[in-house]
Each structure stands twice: as C-alpha cells, then as structure tokens.
Protein backbone atom coordinates (compact mmCIF):
# COMPACT_ATOMS: atom_id res chain seq x y z
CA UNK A 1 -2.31 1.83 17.43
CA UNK A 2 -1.19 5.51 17.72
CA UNK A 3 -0.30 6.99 14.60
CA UNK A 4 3.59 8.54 14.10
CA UNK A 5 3.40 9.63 10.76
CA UNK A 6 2.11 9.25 7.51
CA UNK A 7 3.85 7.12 4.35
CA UNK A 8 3.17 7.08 0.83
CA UNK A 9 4.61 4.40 -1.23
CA UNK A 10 4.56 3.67 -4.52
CA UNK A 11 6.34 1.44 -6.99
CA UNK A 12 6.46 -0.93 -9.67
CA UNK A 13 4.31 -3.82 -10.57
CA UNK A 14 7.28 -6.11 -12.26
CA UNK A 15 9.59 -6.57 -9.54
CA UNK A 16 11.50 -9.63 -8.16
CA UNK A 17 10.56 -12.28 -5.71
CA UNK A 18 13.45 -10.42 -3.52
CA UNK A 19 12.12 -7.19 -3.79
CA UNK A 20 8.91 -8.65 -3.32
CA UNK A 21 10.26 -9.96 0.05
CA UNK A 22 11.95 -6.78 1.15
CA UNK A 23 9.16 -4.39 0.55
CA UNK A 24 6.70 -7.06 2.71
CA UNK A 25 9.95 -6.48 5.12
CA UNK A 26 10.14 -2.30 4.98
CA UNK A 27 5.52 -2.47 5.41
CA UNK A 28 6.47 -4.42 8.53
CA UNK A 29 8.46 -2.10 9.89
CA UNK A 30 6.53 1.00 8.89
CA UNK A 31 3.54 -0.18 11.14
CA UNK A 32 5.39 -0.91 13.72
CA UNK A 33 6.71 2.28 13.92
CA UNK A 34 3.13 3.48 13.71
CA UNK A 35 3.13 4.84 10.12
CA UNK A 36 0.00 5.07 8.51
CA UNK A 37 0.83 3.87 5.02
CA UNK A 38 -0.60 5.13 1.63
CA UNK A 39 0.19 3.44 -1.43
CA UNK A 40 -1.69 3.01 -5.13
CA UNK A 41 -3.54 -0.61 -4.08
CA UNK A 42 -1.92 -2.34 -6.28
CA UNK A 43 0.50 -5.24 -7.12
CA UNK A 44 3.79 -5.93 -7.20
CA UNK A 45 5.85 -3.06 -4.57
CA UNK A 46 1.87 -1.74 -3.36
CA UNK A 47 0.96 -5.27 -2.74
CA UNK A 48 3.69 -6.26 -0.39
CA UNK A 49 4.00 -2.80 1.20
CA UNK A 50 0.55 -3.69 2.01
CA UNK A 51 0.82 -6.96 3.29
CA UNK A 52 3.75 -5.87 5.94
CA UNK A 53 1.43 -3.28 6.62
CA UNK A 54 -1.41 -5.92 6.80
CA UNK A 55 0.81 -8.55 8.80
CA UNK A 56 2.37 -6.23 11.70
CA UNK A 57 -1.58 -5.16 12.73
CA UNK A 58 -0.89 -1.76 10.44
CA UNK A 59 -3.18 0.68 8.27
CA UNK A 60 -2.85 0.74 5.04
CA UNK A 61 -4.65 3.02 2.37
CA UNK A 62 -5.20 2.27 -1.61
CA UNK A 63 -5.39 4.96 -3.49
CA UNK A 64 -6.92 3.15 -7.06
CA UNK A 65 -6.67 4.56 -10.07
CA UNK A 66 -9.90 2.47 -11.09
CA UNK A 67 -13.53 3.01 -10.44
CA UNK A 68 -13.98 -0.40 -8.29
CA UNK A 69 -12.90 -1.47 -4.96
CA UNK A 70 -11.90 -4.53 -6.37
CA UNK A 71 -9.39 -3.27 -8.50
CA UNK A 72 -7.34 -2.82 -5.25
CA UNK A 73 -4.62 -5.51 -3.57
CA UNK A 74 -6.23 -8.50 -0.94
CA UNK A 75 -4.03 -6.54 1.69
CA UNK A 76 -5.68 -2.87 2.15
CA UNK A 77 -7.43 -1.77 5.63
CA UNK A 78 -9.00 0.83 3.28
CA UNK A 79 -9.18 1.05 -0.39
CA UNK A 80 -10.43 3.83 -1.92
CA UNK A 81 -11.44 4.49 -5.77
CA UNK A 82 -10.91 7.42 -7.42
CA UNK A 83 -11.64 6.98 -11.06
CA UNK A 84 -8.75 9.31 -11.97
CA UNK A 85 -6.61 6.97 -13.67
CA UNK A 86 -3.12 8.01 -13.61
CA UNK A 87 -4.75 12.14 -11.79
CA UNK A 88 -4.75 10.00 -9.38
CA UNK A 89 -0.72 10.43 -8.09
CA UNK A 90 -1.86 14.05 -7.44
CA UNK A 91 -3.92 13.10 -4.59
C-alpha cells in the first residue's frame, strides 16, 4: 500500500459504544486513503482507530506511554514503547 500521508490520533479511553463505532469507521477510511496512522496504542478512541486501521489492510503505529509492548491495543501493525509516560505526546 502506498503511503499518502501521515495521521496522528489520539483520544479518550471512556467513550461510547457509538463513538466506539465511528472512530473504527474514520481508521477505515484513513487506510484506505493510504494514511499511515499514529495513535497512543491504547483503548477506547486508539483502539478502534486501530482496528479500522487494522481491518481496511492499514498501518497503524502505538506510541505507549509504558515500558512493554503489551501495554499496547490487540490492533497495532507496530507498537512501540517509550517509557516516557505522559513525554511521550511530544514524540
């Protein structure tokens, strides 16, 4: 997949089951357009970024605040951990 751009995305862990939906909708579409998505890894608005990401064949990559690639959401191509707690938005 060629890539058109580049996407971060961030957003809150408490959200809605419609949210939930429409942000699993807007990951979709980013990929398809051939976005290569960042986001923080992970749930709630990062999760189902990721999984439209995940589901239209996308990229997708987790910036974690943790130390462990666990830490991240079951939907990133590539998760990577920083350590930096919060520091981390600066990357």
């Amino acid at each position: 997949m060629e890539i058109n751009g580049r996407i971060s995305v961030f957003g809150g862990r408490n959200i809605t089951p419609e949210v939930y939906e429409n942000s699993v909708e807007i990951g979709c579409l980013l990929a398809q357009e051939g976005f290569l998505v960042f986001c923080g890894g992970g749930k709630g608005v990062m999760e189902a970024i990721s999984k439209g990401v995940s589901k239209a064949g996308g990229t997708v990559i987790g910036i974690l605040k943790g130390k462990e690639l666990d830490e991240g959401n079951d939907y990133l191509t590539i998760p990577i951990a920083t350590g930096m707690d919060i520091a981390r938005n600066a990357v």
